[in-house]
Protein backbone atom coordinates (compact mmCIF):
# COMPACT_ATOMS: atom_id res chain seq x y z
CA UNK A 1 0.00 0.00 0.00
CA UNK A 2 2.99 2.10 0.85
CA UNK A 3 4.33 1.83 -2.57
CA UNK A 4 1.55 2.67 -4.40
CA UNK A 5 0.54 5.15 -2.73
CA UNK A 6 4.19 6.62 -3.16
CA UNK A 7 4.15 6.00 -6.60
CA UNK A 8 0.63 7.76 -7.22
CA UNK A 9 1.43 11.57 -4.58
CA UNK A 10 -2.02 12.21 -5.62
CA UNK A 11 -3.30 9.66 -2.96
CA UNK A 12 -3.29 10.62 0.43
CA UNK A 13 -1.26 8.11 3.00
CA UNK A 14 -4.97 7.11 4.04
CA UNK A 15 -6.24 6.81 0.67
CA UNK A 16 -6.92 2.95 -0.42
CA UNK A 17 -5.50 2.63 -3.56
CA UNK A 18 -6.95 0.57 -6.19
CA UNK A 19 -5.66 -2.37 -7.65
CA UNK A 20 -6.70 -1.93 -11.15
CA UNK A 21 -4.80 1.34 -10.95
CA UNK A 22 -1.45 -0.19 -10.39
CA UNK A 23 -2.33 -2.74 -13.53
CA UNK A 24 -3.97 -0.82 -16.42
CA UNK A 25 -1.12 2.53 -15.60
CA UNK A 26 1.26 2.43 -18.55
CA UNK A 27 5.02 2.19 -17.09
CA UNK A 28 6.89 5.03 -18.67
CA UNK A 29 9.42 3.85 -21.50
CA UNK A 30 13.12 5.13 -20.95
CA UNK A 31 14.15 7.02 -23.85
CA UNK A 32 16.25 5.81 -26.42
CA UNK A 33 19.91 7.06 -26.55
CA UNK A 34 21.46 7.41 -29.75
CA UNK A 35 25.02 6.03 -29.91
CA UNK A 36 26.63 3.15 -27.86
CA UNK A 37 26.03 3.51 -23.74
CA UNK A 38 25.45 6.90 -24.68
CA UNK A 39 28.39 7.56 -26.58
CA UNK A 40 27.97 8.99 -30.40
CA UNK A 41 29.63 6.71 -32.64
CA UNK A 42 31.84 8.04 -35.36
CA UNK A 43 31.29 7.60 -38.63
CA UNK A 44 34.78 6.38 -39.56
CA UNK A 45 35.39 3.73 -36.77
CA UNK A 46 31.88 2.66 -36.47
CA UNK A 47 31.37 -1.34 -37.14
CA UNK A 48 28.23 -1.03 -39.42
CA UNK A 49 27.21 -4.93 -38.66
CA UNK A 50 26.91 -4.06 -35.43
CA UNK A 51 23.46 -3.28 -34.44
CA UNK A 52 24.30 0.02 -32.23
CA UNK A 53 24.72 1.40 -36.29
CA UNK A 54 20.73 1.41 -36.43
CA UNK A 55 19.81 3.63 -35.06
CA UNK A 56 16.46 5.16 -34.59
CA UNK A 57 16.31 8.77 -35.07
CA UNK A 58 14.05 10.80 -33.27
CA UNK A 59 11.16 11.78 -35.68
CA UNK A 60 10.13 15.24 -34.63
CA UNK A 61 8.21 16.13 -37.93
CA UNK A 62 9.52 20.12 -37.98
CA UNK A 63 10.73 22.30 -35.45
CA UNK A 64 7.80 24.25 -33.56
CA UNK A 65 10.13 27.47 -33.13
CA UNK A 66 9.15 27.79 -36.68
CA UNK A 67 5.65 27.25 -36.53
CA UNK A 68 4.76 29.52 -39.18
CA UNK A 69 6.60 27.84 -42.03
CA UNK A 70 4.81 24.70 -41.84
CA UNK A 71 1.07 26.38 -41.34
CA UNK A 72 -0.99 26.30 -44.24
CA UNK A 73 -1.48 29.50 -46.03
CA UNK A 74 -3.35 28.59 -48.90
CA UNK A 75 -5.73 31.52 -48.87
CA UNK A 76 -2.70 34.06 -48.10
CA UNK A 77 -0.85 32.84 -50.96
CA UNK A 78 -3.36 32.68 -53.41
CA UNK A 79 -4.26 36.37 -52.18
CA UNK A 80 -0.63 37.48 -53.29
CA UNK A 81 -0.25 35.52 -55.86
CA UNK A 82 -3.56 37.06 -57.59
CA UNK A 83 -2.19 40.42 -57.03
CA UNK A 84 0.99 40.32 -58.27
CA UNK A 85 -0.50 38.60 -61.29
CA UNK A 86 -2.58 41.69 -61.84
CA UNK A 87 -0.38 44.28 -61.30
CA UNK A 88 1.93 42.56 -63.91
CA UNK A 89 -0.49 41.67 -66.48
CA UNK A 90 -2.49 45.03 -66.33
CA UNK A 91 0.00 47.93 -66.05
CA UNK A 92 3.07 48.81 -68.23
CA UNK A 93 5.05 49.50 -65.36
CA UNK A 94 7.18 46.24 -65.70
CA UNK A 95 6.77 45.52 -69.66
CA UNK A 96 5.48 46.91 -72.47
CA UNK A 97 2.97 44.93 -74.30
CA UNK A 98 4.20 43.03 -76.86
CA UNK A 99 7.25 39.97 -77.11
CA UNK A 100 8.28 40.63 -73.67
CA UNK A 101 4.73 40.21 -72.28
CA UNK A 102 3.92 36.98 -73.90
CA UNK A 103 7.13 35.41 -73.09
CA UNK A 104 6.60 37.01 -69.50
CA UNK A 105 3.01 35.24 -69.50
CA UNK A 106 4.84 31.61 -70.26
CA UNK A 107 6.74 32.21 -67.34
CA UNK A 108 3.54 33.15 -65.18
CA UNK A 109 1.75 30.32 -66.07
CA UNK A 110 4.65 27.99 -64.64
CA UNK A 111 5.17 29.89 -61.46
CA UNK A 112 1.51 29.93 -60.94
CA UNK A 113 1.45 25.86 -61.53
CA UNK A 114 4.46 25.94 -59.71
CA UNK A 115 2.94 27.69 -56.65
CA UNK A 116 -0.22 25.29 -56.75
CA UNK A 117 2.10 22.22 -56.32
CA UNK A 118 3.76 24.04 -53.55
CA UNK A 119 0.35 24.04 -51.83
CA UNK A 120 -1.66 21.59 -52.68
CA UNK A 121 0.32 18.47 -54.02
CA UNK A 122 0.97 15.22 -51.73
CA UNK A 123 4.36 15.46 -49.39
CA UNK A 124 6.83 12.96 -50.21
CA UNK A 125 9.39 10.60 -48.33
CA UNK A 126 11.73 13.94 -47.29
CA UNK A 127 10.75 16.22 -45.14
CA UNK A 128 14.38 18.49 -45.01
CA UNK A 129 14.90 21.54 -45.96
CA UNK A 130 11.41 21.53 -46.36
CA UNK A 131 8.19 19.42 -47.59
CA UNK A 132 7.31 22.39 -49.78
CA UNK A 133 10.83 21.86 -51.40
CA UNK A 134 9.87 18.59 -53.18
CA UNK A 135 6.70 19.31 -54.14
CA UNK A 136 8.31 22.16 -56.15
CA UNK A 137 10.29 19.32 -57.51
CA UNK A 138 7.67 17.03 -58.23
CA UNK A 139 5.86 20.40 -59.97
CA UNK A 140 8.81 20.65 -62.44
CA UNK A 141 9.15 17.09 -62.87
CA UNK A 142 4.96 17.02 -63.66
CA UNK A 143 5.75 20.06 -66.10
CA UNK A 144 8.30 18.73 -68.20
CA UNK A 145 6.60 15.39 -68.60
CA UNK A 146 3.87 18.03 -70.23
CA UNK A 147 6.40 19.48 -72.29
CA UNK A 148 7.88 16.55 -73.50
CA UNK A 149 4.53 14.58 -74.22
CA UNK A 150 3.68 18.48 -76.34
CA UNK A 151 7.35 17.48 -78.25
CA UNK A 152 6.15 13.45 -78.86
CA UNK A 153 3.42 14.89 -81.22
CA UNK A 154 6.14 17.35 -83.21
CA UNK A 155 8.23 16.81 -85.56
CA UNK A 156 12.11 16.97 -85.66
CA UNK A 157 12.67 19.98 -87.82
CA UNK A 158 9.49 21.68 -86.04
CA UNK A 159 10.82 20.96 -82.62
CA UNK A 160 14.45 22.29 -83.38
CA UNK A 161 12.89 26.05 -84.77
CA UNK A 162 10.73 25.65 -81.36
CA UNK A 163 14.31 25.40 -79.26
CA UNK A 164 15.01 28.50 -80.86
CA UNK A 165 12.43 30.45 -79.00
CA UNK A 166 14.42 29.46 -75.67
CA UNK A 167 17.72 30.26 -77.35
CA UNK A 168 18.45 32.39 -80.49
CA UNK A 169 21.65 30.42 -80.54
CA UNK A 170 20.25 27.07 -81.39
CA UNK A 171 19.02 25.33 -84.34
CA UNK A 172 22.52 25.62 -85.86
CA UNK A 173 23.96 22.02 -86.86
CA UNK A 174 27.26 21.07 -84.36
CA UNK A 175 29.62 18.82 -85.40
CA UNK A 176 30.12 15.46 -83.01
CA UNK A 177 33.33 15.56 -81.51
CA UNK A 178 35.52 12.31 -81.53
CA UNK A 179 37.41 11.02 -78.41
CA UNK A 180 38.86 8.61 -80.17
CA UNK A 181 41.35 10.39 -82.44
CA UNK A 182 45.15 9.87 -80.89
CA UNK A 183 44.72 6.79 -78.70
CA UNK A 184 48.84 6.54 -77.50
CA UNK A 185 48.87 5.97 -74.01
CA UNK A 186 51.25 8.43 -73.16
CA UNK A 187 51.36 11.30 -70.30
CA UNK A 188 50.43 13.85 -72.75
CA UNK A 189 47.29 12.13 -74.21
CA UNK A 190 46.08 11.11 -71.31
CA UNK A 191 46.52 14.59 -70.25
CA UNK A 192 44.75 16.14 -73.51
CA UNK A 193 42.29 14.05 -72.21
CA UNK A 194 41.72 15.55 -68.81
CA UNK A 195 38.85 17.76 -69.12
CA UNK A 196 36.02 19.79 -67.05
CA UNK A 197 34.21 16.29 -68.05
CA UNK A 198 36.23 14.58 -66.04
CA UNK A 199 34.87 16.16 -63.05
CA UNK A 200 31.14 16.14 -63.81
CA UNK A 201 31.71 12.29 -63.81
CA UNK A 202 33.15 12.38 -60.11
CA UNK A 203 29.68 14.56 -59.19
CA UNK A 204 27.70 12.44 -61.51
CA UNK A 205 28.46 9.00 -59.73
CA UNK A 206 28.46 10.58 -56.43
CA UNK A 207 24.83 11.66 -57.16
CA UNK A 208 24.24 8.26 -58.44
CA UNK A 209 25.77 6.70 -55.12
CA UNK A 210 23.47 9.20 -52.74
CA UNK A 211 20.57 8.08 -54.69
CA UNK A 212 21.24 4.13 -54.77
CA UNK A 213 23.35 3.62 -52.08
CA UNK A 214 24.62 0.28 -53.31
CA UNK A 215 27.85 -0.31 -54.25
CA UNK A 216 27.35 -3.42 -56.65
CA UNK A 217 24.43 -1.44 -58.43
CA UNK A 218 27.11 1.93 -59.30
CA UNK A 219 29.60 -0.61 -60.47
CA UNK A 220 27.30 -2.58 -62.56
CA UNK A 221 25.91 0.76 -63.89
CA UNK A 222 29.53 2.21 -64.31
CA UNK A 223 30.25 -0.74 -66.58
CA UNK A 224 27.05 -1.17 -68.70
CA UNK A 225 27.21 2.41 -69.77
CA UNK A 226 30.86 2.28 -70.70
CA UNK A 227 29.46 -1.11 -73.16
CA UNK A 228 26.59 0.78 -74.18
CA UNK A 229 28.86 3.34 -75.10
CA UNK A 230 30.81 0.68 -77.02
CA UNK A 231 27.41 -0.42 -78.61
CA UNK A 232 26.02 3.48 -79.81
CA UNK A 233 29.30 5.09 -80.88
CA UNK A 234 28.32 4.12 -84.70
CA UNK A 235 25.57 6.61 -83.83
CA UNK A 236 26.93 9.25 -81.61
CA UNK A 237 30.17 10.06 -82.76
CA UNK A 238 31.32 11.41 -79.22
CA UNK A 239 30.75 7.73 -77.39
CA UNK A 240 34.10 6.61 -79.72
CA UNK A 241 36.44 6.87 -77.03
CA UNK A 242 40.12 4.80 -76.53
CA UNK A 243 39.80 1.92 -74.62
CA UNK A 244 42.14 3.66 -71.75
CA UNK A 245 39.63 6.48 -71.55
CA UNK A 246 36.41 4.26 -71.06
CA UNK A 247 37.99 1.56 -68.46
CA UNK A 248 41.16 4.07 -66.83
CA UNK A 249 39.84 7.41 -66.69
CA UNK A 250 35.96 6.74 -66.96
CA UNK A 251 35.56 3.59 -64.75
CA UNK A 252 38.63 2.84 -62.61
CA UNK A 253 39.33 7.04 -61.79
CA UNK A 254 36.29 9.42 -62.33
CA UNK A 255 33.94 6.90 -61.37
CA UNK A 256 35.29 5.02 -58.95
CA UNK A 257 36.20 8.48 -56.81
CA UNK A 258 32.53 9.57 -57.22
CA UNK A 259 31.05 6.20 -56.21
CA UNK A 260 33.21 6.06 -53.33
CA UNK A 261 33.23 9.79 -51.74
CA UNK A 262 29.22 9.34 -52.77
CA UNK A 263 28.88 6.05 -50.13
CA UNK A 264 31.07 7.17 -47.68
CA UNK A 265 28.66 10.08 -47.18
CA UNK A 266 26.11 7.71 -47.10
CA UNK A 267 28.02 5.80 -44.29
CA UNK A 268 28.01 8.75 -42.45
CA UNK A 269 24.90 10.01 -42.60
CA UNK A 270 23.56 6.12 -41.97
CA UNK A 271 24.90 6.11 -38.32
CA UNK A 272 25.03 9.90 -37.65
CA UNK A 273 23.50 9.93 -34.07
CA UNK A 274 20.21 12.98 -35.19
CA UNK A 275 18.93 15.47 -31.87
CA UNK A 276 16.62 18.11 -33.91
CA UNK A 277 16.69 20.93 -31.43
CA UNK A 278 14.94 24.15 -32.06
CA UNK A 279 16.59 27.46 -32.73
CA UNK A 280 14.33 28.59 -29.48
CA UNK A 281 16.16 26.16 -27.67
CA UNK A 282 19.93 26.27 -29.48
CA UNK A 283 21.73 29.06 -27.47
CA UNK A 284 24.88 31.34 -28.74
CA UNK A 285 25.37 32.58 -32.58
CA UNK A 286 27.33 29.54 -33.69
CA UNK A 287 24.96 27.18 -32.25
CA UNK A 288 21.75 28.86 -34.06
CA UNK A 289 24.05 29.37 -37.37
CA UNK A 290 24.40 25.38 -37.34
CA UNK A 291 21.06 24.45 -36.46
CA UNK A 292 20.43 26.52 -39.31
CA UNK A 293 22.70 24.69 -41.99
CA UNK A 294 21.33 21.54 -40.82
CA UNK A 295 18.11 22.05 -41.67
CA UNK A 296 19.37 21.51 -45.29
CA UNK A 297 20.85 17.96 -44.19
CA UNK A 298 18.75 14.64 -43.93
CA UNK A 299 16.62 14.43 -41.10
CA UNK A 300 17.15 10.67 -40.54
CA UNK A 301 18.63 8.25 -43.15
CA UNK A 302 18.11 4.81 -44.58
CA UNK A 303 20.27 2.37 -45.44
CA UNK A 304 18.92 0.42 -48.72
CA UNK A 305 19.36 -3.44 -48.57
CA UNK A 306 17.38 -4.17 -51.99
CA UNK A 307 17.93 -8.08 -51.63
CA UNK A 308 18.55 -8.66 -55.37
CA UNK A 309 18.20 -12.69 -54.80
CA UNK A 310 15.96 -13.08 -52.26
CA UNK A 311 12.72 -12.97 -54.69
CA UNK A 312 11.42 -12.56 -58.02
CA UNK A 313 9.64 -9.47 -57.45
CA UNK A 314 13.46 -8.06 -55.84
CA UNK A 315 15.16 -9.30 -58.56
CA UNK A 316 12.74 -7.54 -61.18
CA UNK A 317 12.64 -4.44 -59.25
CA UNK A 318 16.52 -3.95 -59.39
CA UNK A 319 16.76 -5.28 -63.14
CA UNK A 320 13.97 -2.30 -64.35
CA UNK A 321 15.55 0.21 -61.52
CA UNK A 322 18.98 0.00 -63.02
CA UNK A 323 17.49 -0.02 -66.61
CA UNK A 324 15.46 3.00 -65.94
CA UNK A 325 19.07 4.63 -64.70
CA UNK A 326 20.79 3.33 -67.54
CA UNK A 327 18.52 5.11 -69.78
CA UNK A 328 18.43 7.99 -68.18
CA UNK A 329 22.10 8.42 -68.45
CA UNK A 330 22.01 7.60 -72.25
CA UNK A 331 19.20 10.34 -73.02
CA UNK A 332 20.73 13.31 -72.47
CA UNK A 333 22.82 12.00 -75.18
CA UNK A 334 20.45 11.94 -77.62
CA UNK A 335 18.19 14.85 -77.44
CA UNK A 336 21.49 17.21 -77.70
CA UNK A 337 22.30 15.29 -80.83
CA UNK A 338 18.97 15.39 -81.77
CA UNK A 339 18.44 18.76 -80.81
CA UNK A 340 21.65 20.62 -81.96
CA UNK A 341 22.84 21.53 -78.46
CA UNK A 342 26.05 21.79 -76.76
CA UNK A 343 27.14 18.95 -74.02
CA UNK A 344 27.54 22.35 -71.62
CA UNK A 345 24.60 24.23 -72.88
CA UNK A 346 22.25 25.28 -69.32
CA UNK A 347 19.21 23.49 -70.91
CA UNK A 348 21.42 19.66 -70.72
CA UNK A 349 23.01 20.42 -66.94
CA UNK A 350 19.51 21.67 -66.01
CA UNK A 351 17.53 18.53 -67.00
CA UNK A 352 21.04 16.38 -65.66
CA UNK A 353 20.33 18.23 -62.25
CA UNK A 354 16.47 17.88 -62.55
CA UNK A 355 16.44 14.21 -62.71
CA UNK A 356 19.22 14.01 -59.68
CA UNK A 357 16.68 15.84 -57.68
CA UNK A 358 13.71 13.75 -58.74
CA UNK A 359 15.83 10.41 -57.89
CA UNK A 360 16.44 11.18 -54.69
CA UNK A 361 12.89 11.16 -53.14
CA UNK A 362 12.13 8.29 -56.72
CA UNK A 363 14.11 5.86 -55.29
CA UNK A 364 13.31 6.13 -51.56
CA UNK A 365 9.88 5.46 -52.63
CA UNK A 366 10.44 2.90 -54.74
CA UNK A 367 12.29 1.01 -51.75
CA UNK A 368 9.57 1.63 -49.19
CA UNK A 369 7.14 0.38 -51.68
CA UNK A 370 8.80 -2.66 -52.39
CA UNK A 371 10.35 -3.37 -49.02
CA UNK A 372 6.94 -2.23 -47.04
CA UNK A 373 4.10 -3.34 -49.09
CA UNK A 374 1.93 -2.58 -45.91
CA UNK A 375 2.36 1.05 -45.49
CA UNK A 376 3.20 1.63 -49.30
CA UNK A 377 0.19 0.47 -50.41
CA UNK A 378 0.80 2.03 -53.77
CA UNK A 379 3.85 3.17 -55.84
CA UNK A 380 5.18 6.74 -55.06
CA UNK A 381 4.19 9.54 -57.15
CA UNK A 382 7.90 10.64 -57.29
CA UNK A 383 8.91 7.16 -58.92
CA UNK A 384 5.96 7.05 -61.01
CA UNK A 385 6.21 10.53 -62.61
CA UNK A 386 9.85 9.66 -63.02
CA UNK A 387 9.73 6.66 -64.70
CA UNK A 388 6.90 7.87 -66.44
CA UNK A 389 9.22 10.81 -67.75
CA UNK A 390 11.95 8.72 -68.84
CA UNK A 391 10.25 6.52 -70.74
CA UNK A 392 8.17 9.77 -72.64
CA UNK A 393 11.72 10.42 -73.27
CA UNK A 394 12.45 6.97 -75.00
CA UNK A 395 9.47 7.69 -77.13
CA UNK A 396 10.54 11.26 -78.26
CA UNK A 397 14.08 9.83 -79.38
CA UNK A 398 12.83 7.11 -80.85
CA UNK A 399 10.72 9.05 -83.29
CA UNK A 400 13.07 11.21 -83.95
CA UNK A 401 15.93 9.11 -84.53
CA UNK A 402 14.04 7.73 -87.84
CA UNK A 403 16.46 8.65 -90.82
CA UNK A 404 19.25 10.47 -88.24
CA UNK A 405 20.99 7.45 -87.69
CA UNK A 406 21.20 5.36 -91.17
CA UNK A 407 23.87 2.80 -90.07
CA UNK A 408 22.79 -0.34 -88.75
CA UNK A 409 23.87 -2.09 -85.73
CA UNK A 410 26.73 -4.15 -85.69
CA UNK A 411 27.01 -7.44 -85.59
CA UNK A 412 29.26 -8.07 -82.63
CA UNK A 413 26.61 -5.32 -80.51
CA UNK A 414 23.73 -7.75 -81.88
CA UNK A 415 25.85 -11.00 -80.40
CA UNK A 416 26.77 -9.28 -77.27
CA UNK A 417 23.71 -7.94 -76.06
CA UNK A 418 21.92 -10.90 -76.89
CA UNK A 419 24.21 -13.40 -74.53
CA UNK A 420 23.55 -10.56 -71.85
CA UNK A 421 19.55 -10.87 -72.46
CA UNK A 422 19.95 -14.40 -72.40
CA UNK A 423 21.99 -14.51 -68.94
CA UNK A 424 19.50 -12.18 -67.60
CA UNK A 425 16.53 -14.67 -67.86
CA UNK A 426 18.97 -17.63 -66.60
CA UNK A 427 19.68 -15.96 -63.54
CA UNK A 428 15.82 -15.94 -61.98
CA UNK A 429 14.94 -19.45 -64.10
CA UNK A 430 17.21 -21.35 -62.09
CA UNK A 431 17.44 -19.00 -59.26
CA UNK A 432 13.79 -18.72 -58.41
CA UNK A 433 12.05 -20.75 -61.23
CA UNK A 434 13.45 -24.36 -60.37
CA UNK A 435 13.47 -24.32 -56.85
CA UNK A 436 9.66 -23.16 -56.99
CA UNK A 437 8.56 -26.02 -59.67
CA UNK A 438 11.05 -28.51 -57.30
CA UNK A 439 8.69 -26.89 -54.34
CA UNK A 440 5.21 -27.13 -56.23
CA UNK A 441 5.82 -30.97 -57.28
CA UNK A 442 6.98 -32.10 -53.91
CA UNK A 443 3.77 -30.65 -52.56
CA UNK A 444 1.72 -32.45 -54.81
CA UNK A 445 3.46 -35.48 -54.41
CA UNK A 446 2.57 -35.57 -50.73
CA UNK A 447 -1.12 -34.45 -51.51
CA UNK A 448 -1.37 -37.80 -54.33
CA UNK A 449 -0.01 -40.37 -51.98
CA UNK A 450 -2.62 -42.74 -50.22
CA UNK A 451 -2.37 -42.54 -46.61
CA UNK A 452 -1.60 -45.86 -44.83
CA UNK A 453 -4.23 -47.74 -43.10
């Protein structure tokens, strides 16, 4: 009686305490400390099979000193937004009417769809810097799906005058430059070699890495666009490279530095011990100014384990994930060829940038969706605007590529790829297939013997 009646100070010493009270009060749960015994673990000396490297962040959803970013102000934007819209369209303050104003009203209309998507559209898996954030990115993603579906039902010549209305500087032919010209290995053509490509391939792959976080899957992907490089450059002139370029500097250097930078950040991040504290509570200048700049870093982080041979459906998923990359990386390609643009011109790093940003939240879907069927109970709109973007993008080249590229594929492209297909339906046949028919007729086999009397 004593120690209930300590436990509950509401209760006076004389007070009979009930029994039911001491069974149906919830016992407080100690909270969870992040790190071993209390300890942060490091990054770099942290033994990631260990199971103090899972750690569960704590999931406040924003921080509450900030309460006014994350209220809804749908009526207070759409207020602004209408008048600023006016004042533009109506006066000739900003523009005169004319050129300037319809180009002007292009750029309205996006910002305006823009600003709806802001508002109104679904959040996604991230939540840092902001949700608003993605759902700008999803917006851009939705509007040059629209854009490029608009280009599916143009044709070539009539799409390269329409480039001209974003640039006055295109819809001039370029000629394809060769990589393949002096292939010495010596100091100075390796050096000739050494270009401000070189580093976009170190950023590329580390992109790639932060998206996939796989090591196998970058070095699979590093090496199947180097041979579909191999396979294309009787089309694209500028995938003829020597073979020290596509296995030295491409695959063993550029890429390999990316990859690896790219999952050591993801190492870090995956056992980074995460306290969100406000800026109310964050005291001194230094303090607030890194709360701050970590608002623009993950809020918690996932490790991906896709479990490429542990099912069919795992096995398919990483097969059309990788594909989907694959072609995403060989696009790009295309549509400057196609399109008479420069490898460095702002509309190719923009959409190369674009489709980093879409990845990010893509992929995190896709792996919730496929890993947790019972909270994703369907697929992601970031993956499925995504893929549906790429392959809109398939479709554009491939109508456009009729007549561009007369020379047929060779016959050592035709023999390789097709003893890749065919390994890539082996693999699950005996890997899945026979031990499932072996499973199914045992099972049967017990069902169609007589049981003894």
């Amino acid at each position: 009686m004593a120690l209930v009646n300590e436990e509950n100070p509401d209760l006076s010493p004389t007070s009979p305490a009930d029994e039911s009270d001491v069974v149906l009060s919830p016992v407080p749960e100690p909270e969870p400390i992040p790190g071993l015994n209390g300890v942060p673990v490091r990054w770099y000396d942290a033994d990631r099979t260990e199971p103090y490297t899972r750690i569960t962040p704590f999931q406040e959803r924003h921080d509450t000193s900030v309460e006014f970013f994350y209220k809804p102000v749908t009526l207070s934007a759409l207020a602004c937004g209408l008048v600023v819209l006016a004042y533009v369209a109506t006066t000739q303050d900003v523009l005169e009417e004319g050129r300037d104003k319809r180009r002007v009203g292009v750029y309205a209309a996006v910002v305006s769809f823009l600003m709806f998507s802001t508002i109104q559209f679904r959040d996604g898996p991230f939540i840092r810097p902001h949700p608003a954030f993605w759902r700008v990115v999803l917006g851009i993603n939705l509007l040059y799906e629209l854009g490029l579906v608009f280009l599916l039902f143009q044709d070539l010549q009539t799409a390269r005058g329409m480039m001209t209305f974003i640039d006055p500087n295109l819809g001039v032919p370029l000629p394809e430059k060769s990589y393949a010209e002096d292939c010495s290995l010596t100091p100075q053509t390796i050096w000739n070699a050494l270009d401000i490509f070189c580093i976009a391939h170190a950023l590329g792959w580390f992109g790639k890495a932060m998206i996939l976080r796989d090591y196998w899957f970058c070095w699979i992907l590093s090496i199947a666009f180097e041979l579909a490089e191999y396979s294309l450059q009787h089309q694209l002139a500028n995938f003829a490279e020597c073979w020290w370029d596509h296995w030295i500097l491409d695959v063993l250097l550029c890429n390999w530095i990316g990859t690896y930078l790219g999952m050591k950040t993801c190492q870090y991040f995956e056992v980074k011990p995460y306290e969100w504290r406000g800026l109310r509570q964050t005291r001194g200048l230094r303090s607030k100014a890194r709360r701050v700049l970590s608002q623009f870093s993950p809020h918690d982080f996932t490790a991906f384990k896709w479990g490429t041979a542990t099912s069919f459906t795992h096995f398919i998923t990483v097969v059309v994930l990788l594909a989907v990359f694959l072609a995403a990386e060989l696009n790009p390609f295309y549509l400057k060829s196609l399109l008479w643009m420069e490898p460095d011109h702002p509309i190719i790093i923009l959409r190369l940038a674009f489709v980093f940003l879409c990845a990010l939240p893509a992929v995190r879907e896709l792996f919730q969706y496929i890993n947790d069927p019972r909270r994703a109970v369907r697929m992601g709109q970031h993956v499925w605007l995504l893929l549906a973007t790429i392959m809109t993008e398939l479709l554009v080249i491939a109508k456009w590529s009729k007549g561009q590229f007369p020379e047929p594929l060779p016959t050592t492209v035709k023999w390789g790829w097709g003893i890749g297909a065919t390994l890539l339906v082996l693999y699950p046949t005996f890997q899945f297939g026979v031990p499932s028919a072996r499973r199914y007729i045992r099972r049967h086999q017990r069902k169609g013997k007589p049981k003894a009397l």
